[in-house]
C-alpha atoms as a PDB file:
ATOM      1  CA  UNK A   1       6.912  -1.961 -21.005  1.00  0.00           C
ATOM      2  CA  UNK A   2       8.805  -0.099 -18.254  1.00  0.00           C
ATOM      3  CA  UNK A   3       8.808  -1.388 -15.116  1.00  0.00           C
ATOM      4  CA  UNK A   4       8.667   0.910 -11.771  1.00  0.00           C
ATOM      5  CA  UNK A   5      10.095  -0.145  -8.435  1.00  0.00           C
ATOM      6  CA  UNK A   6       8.097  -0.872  -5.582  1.00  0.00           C
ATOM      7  CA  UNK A   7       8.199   2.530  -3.061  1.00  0.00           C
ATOM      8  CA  UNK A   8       6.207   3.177  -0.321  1.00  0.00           C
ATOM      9  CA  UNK A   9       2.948   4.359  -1.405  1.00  0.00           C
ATOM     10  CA  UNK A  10       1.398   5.543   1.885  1.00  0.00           C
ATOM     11  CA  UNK A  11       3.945   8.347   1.988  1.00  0.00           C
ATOM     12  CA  UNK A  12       3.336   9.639  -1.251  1.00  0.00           C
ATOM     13  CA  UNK A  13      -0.584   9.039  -1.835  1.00  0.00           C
ATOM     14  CA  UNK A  14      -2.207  12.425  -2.569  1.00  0.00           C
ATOM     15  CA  UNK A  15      -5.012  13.271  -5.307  1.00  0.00           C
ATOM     16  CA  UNK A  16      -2.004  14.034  -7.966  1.00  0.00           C
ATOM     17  CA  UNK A  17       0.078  10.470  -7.116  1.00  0.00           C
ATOM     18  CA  UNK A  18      -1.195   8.742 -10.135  1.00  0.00           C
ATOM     19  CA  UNK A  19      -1.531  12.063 -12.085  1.00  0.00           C
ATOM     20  CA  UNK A  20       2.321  12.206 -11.093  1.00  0.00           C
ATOM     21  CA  UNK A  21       2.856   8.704 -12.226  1.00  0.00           C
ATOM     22  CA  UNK A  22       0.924   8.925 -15.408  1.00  0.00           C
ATOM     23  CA  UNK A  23       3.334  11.700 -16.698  1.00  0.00           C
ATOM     24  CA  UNK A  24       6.360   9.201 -15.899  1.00  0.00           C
ATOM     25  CA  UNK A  25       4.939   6.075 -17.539  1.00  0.00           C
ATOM     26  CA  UNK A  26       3.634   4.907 -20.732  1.00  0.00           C
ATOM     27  CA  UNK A  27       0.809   2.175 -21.814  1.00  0.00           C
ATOM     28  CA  UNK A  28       1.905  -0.912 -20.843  1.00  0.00           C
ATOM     29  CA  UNK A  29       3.758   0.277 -18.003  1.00  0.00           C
ATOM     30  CA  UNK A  30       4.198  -1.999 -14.795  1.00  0.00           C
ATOM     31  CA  UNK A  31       3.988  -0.986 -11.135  1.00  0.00           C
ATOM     32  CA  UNK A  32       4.261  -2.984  -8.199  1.00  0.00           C
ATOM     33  CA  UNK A  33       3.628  -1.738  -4.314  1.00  0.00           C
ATOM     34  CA  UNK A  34       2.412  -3.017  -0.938  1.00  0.00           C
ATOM     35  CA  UNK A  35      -0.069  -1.510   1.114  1.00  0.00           C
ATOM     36  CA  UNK A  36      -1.696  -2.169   3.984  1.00  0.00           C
ATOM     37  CA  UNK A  37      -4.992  -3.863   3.775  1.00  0.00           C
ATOM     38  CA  UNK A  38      -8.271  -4.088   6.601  1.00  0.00           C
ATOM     39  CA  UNK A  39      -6.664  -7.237   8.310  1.00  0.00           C
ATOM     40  CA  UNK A  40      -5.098  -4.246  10.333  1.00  0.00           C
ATOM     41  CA  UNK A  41      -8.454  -4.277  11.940  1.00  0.00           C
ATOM     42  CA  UNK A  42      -6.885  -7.096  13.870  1.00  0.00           C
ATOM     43  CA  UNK A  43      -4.025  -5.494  15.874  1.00  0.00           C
ATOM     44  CA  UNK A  44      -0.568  -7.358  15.639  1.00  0.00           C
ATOM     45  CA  UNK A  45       2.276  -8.256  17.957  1.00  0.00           C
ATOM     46  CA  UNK A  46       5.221  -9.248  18.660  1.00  0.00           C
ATOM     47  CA  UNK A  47       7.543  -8.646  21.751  1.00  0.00           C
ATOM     48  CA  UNK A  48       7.817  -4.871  21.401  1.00  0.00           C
ATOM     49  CA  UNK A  49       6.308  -4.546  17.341  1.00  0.00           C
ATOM     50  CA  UNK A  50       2.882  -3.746  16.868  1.00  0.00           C
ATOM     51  CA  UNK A  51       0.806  -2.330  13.934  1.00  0.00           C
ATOM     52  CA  UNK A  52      -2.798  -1.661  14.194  1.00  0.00           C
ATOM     53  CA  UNK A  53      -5.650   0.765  12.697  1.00  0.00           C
ATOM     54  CA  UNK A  54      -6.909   4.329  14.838  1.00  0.00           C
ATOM     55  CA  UNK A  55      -9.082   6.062  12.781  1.00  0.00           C
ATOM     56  CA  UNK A  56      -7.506   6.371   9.306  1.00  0.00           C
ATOM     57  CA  UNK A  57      -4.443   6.089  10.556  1.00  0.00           C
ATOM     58  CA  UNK A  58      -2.061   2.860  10.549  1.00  0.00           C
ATOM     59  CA  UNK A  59       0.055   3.025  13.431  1.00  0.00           C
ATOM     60  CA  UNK A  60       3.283   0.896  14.270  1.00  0.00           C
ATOM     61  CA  UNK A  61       6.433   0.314  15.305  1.00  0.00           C
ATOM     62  CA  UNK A  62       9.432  -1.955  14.780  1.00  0.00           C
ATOM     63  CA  UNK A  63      11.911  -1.914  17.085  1.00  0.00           C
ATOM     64  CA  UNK A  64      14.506  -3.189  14.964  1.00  0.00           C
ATOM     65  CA  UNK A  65      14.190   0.040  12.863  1.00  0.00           C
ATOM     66  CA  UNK A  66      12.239   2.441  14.475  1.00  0.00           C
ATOM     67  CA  UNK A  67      12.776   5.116  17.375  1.00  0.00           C
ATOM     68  CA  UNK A  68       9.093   6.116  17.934  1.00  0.00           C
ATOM     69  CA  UNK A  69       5.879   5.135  16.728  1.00  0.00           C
ATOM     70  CA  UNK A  70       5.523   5.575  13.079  1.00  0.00           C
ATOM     71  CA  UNK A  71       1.815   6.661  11.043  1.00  0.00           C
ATOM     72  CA  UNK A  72       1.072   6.847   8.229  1.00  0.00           C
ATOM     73  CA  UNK A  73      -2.583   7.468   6.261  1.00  0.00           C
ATOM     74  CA  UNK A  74      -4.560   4.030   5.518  1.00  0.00           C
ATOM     75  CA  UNK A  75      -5.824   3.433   2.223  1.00  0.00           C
ATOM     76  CA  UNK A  76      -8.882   1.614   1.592  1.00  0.00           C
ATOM     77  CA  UNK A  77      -9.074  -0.751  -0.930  1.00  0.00           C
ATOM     78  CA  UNK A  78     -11.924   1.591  -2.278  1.00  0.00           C
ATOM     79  CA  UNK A  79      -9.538   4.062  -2.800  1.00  0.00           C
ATOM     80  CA  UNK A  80      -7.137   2.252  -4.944  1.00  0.00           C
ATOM     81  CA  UNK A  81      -9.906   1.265  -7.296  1.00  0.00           C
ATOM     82  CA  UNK A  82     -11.100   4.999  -7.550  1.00  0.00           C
ATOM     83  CA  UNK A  83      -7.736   5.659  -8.495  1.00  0.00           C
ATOM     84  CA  UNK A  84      -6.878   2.827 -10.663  1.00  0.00           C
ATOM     85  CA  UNK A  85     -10.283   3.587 -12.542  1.00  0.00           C
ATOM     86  CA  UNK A  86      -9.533   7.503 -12.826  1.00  0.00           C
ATOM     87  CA  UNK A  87      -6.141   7.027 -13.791  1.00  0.00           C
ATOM     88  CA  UNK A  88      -6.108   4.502 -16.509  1.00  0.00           C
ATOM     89  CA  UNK A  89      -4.728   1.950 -14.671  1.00  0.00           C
ATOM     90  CA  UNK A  90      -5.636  -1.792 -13.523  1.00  0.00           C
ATOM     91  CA  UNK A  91      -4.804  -4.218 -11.053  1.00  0.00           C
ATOM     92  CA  UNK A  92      -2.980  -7.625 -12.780  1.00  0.00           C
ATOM     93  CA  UNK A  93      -2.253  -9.414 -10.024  1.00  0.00           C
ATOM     94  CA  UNK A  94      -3.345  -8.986  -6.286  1.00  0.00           C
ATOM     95  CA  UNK A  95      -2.381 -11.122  -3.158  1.00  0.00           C
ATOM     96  CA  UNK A  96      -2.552 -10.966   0.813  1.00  0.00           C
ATOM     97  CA  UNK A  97      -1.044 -13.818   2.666  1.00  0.00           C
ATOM     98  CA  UNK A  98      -3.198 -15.477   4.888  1.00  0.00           C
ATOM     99  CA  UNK A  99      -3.379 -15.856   8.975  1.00  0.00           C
ATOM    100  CA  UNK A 100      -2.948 -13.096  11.460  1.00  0.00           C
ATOM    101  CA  UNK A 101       1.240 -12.428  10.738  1.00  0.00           C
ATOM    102  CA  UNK A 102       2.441  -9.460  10.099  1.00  0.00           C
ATOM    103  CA  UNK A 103       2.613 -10.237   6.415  1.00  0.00           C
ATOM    104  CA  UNK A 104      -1.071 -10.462   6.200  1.00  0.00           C
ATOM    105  CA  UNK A 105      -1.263  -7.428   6.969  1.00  0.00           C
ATOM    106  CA  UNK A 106      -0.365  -6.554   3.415  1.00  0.00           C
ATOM    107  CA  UNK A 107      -1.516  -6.814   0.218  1.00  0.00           C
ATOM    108  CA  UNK A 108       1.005  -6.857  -2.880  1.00  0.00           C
ATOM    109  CA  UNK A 109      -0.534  -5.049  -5.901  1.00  0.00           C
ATOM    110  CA  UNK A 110       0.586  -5.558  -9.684  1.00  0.00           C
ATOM    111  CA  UNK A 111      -0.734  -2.514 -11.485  1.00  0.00           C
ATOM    112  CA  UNK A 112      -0.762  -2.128 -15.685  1.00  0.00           C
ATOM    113  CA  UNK A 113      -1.674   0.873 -17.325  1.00  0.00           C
ATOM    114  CA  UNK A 114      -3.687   0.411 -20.222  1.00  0.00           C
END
């Protein structure tokens, strides 16, 4: 199987992403992304960082690498499923650190397409 490299999914999730990806990939195919998940209900911080949910929008910033506050669209976990389903794909391996840090925030995603 080929294997895809992780990208950042928010900027790039439309009706046609996994219609996009489908044409670029065959069965068996492996892709692996991060997104973030609802624990962004619970804003986070640190010093000047923060990340937190408005609307259906994930806001943050990271000083170490951003000049302004950054957005992008958040993705329910309803969504990925309605996509995976649609597209032919399904989820291998799923996992969300725990706590309240910034990396629980995420969720890592192993997708196969069968």
């Amino acid at each position: 199987p080929s294997l895809k490299y992780h990208m950042i999914l928010h900027s790039f999730w439309e009706n046609t992403f996994f219609e996009k990806l489908n044409k670029v990939t065959n069965d068996n195919s492996i892709f692996i992304f991060n997104i973030v998940n609802n624990n962004i209900l619970n804003r986070w911080e640190s010093g000047e960082d923060y990340m937190y949910l408005d609307g259906n929008e994930v806001k943050y910033f990271f000083s170490s690498v951003h000049n302004e506050e950054m957005t992008e669209k958040y993705i329910t976990e309803d969504d990925i499923k309605t996509s995976l389903t649609n597209y032919g794909w399904e989820i291998s391996h799923k996992t969300t650190s725990c706590g309240q840090n910034i990396d629980s925030k995420y969720t890592w995603y192993i997708l196969k397409k069968i």
